[in-house]
N, C-alpha and C. Protein backbone atom coordinates (compact mmCIF):
# COMPACT_ATOMS: atom_id res chain seq x y z
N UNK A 1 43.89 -114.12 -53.00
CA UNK A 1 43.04 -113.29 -52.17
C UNK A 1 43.74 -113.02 -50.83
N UNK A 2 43.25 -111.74 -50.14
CA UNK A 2 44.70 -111.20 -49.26
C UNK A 2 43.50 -111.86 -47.81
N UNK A 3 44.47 -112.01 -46.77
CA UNK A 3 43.66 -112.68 -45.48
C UNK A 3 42.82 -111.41 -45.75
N UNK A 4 41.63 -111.46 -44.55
CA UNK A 4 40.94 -110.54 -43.92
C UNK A 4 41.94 -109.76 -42.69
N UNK A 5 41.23 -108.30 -43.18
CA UNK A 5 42.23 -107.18 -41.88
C UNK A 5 42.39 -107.57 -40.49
N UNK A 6 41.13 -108.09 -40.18
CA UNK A 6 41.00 -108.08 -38.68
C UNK A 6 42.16 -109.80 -38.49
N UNK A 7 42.93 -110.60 -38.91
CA UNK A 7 43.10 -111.66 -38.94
C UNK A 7 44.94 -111.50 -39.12
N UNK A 8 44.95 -110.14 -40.02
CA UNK A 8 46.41 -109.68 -40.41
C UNK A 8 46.64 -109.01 -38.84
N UNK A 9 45.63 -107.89 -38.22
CA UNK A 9 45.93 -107.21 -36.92
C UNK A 9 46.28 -108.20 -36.24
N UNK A 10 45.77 -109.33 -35.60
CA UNK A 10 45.46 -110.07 -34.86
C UNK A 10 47.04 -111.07 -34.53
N UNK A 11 46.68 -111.38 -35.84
CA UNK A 11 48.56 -112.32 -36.10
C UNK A 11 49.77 -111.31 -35.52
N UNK A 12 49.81 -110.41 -36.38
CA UNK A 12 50.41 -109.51 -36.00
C UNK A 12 50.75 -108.99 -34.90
N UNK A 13 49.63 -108.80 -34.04
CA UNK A 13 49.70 -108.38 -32.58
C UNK A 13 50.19 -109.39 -31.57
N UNK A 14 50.16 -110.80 -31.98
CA UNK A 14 50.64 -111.96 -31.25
C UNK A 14 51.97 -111.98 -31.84
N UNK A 15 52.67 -112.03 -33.19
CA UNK A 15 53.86 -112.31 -33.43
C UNK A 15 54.41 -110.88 -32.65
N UNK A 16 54.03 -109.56 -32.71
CA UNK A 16 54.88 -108.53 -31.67
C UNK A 16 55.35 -109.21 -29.97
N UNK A 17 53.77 -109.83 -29.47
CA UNK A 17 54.33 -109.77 -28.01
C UNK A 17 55.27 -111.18 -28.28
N UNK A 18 55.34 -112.16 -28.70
CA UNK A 18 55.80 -113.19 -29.22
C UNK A 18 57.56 -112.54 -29.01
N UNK A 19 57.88 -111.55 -30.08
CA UNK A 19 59.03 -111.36 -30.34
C UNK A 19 59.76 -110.33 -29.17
N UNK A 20 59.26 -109.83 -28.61
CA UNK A 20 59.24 -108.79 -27.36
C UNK A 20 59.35 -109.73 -26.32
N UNK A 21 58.73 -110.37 -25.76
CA UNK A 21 58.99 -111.57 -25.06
C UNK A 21 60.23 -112.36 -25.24
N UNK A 22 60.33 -112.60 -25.91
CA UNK A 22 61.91 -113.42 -26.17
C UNK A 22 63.09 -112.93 -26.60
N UNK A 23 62.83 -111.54 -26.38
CA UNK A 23 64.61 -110.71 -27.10
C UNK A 23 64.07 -111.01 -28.62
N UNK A 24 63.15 -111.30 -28.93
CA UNK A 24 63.59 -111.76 -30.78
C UNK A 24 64.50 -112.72 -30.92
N UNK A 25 64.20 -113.84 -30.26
CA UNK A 25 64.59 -115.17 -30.47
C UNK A 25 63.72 -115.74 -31.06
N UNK A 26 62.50 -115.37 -30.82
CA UNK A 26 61.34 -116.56 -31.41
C UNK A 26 61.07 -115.12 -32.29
N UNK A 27 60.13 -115.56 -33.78
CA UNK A 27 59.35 -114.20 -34.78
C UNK A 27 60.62 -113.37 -35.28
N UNK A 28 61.76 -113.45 -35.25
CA UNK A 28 63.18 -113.11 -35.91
C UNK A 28 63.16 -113.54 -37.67
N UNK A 29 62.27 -114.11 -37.67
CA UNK A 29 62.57 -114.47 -39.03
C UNK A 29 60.83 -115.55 -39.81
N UNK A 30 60.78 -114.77 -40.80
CA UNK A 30 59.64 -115.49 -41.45
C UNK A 30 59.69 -115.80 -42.58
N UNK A 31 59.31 -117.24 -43.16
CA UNK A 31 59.68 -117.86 -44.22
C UNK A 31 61.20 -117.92 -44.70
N UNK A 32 62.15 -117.66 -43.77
CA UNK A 32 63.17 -117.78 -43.70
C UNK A 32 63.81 -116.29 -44.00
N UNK A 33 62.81 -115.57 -43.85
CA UNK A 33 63.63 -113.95 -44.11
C UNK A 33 63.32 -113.56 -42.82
N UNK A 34 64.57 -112.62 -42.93
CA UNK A 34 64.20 -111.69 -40.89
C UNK A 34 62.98 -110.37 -40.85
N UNK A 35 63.28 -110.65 -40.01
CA UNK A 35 62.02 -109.76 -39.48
C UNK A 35 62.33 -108.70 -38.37
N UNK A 36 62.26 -107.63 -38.45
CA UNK A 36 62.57 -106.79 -37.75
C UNK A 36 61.00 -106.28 -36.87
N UNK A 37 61.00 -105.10 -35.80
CA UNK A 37 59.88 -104.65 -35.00
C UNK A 37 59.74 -103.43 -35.18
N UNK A 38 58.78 -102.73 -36.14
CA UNK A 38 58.71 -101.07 -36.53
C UNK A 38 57.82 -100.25 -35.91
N UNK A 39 58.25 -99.61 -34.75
CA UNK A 39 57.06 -98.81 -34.11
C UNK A 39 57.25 -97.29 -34.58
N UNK A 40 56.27 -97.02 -34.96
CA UNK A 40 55.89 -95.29 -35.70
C UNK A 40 54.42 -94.77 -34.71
N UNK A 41 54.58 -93.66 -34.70
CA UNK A 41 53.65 -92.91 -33.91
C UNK A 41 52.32 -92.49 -34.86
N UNK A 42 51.43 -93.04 -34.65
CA UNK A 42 50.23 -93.56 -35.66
C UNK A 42 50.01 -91.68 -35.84
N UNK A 43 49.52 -91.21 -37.40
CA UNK A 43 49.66 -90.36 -37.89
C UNK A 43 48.25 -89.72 -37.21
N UNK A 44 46.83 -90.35 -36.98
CA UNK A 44 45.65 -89.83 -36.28
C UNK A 44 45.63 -89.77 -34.72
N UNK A 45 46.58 -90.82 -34.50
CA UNK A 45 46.21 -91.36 -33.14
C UNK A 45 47.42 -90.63 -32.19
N UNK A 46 48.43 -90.76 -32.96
CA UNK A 46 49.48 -89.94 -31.79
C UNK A 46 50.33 -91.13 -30.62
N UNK A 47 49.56 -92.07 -31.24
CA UNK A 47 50.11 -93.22 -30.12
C UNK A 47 51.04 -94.00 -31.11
N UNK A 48 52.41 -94.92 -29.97
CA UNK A 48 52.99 -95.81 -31.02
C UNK A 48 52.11 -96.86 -31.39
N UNK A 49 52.59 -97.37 -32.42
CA UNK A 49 52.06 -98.46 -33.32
C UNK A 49 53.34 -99.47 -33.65
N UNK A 50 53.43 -100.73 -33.39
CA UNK A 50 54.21 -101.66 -33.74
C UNK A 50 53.40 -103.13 -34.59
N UNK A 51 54.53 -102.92 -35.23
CA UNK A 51 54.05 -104.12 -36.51
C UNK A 51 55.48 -105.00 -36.96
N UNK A 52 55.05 -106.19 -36.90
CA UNK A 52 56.35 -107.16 -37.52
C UNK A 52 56.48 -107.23 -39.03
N UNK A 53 57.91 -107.07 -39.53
CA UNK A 53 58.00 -106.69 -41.06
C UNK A 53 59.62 -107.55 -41.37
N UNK A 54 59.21 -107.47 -42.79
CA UNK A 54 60.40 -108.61 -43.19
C UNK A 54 61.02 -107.34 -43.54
N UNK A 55 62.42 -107.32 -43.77
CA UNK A 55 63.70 -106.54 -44.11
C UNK A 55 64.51 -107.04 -44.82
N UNK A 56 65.10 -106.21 -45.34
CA UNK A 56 66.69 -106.52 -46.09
C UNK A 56 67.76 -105.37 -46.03
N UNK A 57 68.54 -105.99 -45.70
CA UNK A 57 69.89 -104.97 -45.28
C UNK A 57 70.34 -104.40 -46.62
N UNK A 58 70.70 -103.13 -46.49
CA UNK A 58 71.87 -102.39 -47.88
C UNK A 58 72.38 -101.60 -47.07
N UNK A 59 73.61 -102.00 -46.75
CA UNK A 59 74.61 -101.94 -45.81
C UNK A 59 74.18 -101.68 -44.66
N UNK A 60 74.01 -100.36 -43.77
CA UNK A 60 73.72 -100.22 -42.89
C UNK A 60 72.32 -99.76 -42.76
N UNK A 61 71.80 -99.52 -43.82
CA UNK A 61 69.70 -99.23 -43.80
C UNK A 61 69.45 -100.76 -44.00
N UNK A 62 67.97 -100.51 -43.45
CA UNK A 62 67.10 -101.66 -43.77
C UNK A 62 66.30 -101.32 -44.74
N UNK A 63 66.13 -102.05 -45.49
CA UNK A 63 65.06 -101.81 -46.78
C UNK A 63 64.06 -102.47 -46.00
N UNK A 64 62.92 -101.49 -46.25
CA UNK A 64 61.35 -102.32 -46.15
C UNK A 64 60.46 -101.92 -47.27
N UNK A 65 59.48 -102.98 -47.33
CA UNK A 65 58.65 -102.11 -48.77
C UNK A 65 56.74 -103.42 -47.56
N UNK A 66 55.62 -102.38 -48.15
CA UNK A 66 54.48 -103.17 -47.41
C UNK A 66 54.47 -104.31 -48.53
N UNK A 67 53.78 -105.13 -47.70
CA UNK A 67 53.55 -106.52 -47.85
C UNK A 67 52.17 -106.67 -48.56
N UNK A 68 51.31 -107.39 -47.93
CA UNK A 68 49.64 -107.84 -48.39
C UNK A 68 48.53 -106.60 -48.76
N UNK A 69 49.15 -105.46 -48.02
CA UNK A 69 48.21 -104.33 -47.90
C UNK A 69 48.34 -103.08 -48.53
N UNK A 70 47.66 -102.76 -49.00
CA UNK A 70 47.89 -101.58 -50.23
C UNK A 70 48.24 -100.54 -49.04
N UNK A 71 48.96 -99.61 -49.17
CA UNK A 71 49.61 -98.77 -47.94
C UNK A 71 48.93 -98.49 -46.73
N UNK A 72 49.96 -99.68 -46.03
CA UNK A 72 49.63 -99.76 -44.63
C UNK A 72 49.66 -98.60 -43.97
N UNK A 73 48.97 -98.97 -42.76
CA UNK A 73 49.38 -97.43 -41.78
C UNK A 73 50.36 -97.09 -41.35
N UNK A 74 51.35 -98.34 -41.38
CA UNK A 74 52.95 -97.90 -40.49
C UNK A 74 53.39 -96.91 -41.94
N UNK A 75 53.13 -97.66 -43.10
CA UNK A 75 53.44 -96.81 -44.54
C UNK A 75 53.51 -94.76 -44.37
N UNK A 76 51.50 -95.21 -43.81
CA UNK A 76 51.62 -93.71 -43.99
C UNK A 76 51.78 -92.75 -43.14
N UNK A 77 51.93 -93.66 -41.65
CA UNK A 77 52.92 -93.51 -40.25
C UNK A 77 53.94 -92.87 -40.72
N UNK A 78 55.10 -93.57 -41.42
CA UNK A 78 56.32 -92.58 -41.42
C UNK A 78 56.25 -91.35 -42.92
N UNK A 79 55.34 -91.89 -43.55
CA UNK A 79 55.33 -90.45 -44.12
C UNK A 79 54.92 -89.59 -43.83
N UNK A 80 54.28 -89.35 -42.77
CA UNK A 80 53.62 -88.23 -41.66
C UNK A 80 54.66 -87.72 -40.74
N UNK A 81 55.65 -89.18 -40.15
CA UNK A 81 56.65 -88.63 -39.22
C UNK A 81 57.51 -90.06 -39.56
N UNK A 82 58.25 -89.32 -40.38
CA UNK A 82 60.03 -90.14 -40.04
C UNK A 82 60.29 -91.09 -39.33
N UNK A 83 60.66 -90.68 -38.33
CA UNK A 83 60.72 -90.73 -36.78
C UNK A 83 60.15 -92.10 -36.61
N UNK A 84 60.87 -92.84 -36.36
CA UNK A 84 60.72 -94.61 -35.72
C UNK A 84 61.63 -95.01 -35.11
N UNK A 85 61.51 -96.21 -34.14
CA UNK A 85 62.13 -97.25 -33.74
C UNK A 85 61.89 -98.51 -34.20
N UNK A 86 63.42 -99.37 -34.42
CA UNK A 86 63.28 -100.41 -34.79
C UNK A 86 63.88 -101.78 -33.81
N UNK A 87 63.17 -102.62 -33.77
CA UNK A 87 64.00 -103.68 -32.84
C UNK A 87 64.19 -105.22 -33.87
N UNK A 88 65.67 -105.50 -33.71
CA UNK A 88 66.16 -106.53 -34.42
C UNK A 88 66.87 -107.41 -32.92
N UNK A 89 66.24 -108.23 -33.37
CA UNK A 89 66.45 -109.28 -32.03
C UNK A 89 66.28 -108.58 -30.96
N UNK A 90 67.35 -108.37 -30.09
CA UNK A 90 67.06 -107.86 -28.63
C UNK A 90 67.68 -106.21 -28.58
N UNK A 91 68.32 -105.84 -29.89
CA UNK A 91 68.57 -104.36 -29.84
C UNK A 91 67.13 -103.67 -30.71
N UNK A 92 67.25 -102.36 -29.40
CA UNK A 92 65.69 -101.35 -29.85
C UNK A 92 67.20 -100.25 -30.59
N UNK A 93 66.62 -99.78 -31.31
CA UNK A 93 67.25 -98.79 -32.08
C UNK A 93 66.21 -97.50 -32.81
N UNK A 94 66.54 -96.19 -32.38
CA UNK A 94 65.85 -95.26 -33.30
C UNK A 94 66.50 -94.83 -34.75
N UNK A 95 65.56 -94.82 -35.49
CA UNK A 95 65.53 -94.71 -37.00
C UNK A 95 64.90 -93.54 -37.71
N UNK A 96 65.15 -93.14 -39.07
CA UNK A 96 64.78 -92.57 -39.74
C UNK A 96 64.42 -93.02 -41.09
N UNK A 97 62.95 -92.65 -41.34
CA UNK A 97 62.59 -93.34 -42.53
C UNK A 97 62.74 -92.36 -44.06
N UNK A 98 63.20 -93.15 -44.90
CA UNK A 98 63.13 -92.29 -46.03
C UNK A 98 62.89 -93.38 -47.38
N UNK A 99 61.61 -92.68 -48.09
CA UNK A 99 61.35 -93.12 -49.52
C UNK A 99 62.06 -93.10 -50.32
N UNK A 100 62.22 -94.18 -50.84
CA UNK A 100 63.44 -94.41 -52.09
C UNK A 100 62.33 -94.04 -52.88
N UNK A 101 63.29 -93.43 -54.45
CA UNK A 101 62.96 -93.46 -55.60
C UNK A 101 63.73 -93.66 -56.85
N UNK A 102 62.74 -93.55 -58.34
CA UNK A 102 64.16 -93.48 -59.33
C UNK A 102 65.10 -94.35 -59.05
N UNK A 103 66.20 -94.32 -59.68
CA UNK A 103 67.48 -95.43 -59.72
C UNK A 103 68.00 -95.99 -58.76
N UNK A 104 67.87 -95.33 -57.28
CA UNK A 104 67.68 -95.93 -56.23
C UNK A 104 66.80 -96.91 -55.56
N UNK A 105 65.92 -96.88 -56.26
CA UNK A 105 64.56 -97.70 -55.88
C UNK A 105 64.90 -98.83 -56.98
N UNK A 106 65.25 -98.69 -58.29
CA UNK A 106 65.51 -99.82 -58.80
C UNK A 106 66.89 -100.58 -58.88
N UNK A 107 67.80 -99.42 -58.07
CA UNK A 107 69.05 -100.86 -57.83
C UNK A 107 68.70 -101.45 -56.77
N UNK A 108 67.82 -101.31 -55.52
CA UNK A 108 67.25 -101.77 -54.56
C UNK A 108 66.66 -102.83 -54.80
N UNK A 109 64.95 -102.55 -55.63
CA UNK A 109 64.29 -103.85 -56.10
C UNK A 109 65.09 -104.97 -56.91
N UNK A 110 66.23 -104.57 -57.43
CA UNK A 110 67.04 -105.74 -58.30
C UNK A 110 67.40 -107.43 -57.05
N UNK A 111 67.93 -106.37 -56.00
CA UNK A 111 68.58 -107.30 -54.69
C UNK A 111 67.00 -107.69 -53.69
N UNK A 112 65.96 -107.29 -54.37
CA UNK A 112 64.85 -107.85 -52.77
C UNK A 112 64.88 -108.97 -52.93
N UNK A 113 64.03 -109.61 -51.94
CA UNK A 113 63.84 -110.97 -51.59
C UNK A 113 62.48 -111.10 -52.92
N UNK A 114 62.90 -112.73 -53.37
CA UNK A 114 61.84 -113.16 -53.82
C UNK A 114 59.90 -112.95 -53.60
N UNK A 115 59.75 -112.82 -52.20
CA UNK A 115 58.57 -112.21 -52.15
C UNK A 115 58.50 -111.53 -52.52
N UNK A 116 58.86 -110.40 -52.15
CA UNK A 116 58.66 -108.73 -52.74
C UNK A 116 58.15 -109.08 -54.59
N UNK A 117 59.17 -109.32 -55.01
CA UNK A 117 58.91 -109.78 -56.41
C UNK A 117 57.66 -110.36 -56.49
N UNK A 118 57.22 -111.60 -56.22
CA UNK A 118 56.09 -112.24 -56.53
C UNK A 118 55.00 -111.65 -55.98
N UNK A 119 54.77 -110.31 -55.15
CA UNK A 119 54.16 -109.47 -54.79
C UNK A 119 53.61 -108.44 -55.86
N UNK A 120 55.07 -108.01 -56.23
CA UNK A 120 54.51 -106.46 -57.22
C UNK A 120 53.97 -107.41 -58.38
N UNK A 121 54.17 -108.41 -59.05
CA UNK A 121 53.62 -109.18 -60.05
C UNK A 121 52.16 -108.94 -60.25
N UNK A 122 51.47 -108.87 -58.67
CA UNK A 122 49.87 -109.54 -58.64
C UNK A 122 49.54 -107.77 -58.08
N UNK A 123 50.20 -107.00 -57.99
CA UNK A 123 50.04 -105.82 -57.35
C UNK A 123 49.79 -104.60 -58.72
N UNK A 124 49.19 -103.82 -59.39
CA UNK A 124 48.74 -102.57 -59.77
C UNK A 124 49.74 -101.71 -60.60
N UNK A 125 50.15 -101.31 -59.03
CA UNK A 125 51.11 -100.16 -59.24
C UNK A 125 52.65 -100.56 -58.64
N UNK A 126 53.01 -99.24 -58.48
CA UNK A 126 54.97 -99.65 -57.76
C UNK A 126 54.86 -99.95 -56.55
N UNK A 127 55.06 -100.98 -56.09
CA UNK A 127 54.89 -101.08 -54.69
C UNK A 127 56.08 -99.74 -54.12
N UNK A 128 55.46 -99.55 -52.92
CA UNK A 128 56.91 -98.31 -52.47
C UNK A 128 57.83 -99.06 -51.86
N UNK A 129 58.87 -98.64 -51.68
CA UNK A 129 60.25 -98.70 -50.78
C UNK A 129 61.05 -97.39 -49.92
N UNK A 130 61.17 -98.55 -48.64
CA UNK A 130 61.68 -97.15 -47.79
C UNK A 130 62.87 -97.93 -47.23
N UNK A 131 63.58 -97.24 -46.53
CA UNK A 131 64.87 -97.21 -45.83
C UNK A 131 64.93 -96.64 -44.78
N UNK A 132 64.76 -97.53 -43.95
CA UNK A 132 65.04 -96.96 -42.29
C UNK A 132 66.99 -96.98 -41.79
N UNK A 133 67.25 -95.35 -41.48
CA UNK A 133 68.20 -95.42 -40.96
C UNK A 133 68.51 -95.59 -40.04
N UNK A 134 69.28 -95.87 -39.05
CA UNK A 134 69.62 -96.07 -37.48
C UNK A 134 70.64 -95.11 -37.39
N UNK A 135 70.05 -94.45 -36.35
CA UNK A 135 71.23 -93.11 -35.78
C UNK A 135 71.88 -94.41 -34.76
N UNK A 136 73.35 -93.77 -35.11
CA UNK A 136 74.56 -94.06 -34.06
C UNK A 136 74.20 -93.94 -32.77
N UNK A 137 74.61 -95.30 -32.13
CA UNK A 137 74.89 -94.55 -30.57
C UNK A 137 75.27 -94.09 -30.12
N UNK A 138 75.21 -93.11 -29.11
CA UNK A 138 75.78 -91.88 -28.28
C UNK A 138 77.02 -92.75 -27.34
N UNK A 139 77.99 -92.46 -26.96
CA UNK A 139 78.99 -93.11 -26.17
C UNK A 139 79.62 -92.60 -25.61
């Protein structure tokens, strides 16, 4: 049974200032996987939205796929607008999100982390997967 919403916001909103506070020294990593900081410009609201999320690198994207919640809002955040920032430890970086699919999506799910797996098990349908890119810095 998945926590209650108001309990997922709540955690959530403490592990952000948590990790913001410390460069991402402290909330860098959960259950021993990292954790990155995804702010998307909420699709009703127009305002950013930040949420702590586990990741996995393929090469230079981060793979993310949602967690406990059948498509979150950051989910349908960047399918409304791309357009994010991500913070890994103490670097903020802007990103671009894009939905994997097809054979891409499954040489992806081959390499996720064990959660993910023991996730889609108890889960319906395909869980999604996205890939946030990081534009280069300007120099």
């Amino acid at each position: 049974m998945a926590p209650p919403r108001w309990l997922l916001r709540f955690s959530s909103s403490v592990h952000v200032v948590i990790y913001r506070l410390s460069g991402g020294r402290l909330g860098a990593t959960m259950n021993g996987m990292p954790v990155l900081l995804l702010t998307t410009i909420g699709r009703k609201t127009s305002q950013p939205r930040t949420v702590p999320l586990v990741y996995m690198l393929d090469g230079a994207a981060y793979v993310i796929a949602p967690g406990v919640v059948e498509n979150p809002a950051w989910y349908l955040n960047l399918r409304t607008n791309p357009q994010a920032t991500i913070q890994t430890g103490a670097s903020v970086m802007p990103a671009k999100a894009q939905e994997v699919h097809g054979e891409e999506r499954r040489q992806l799910w081959a390499r996720v982390p064990p959660y993910w797996r023991d996730y889609q098990r108890s889960y319906r349908g395909e869980i999604q997967v996205m890939i946030l890119l990081v534009k280069p810095e300007r120099r």
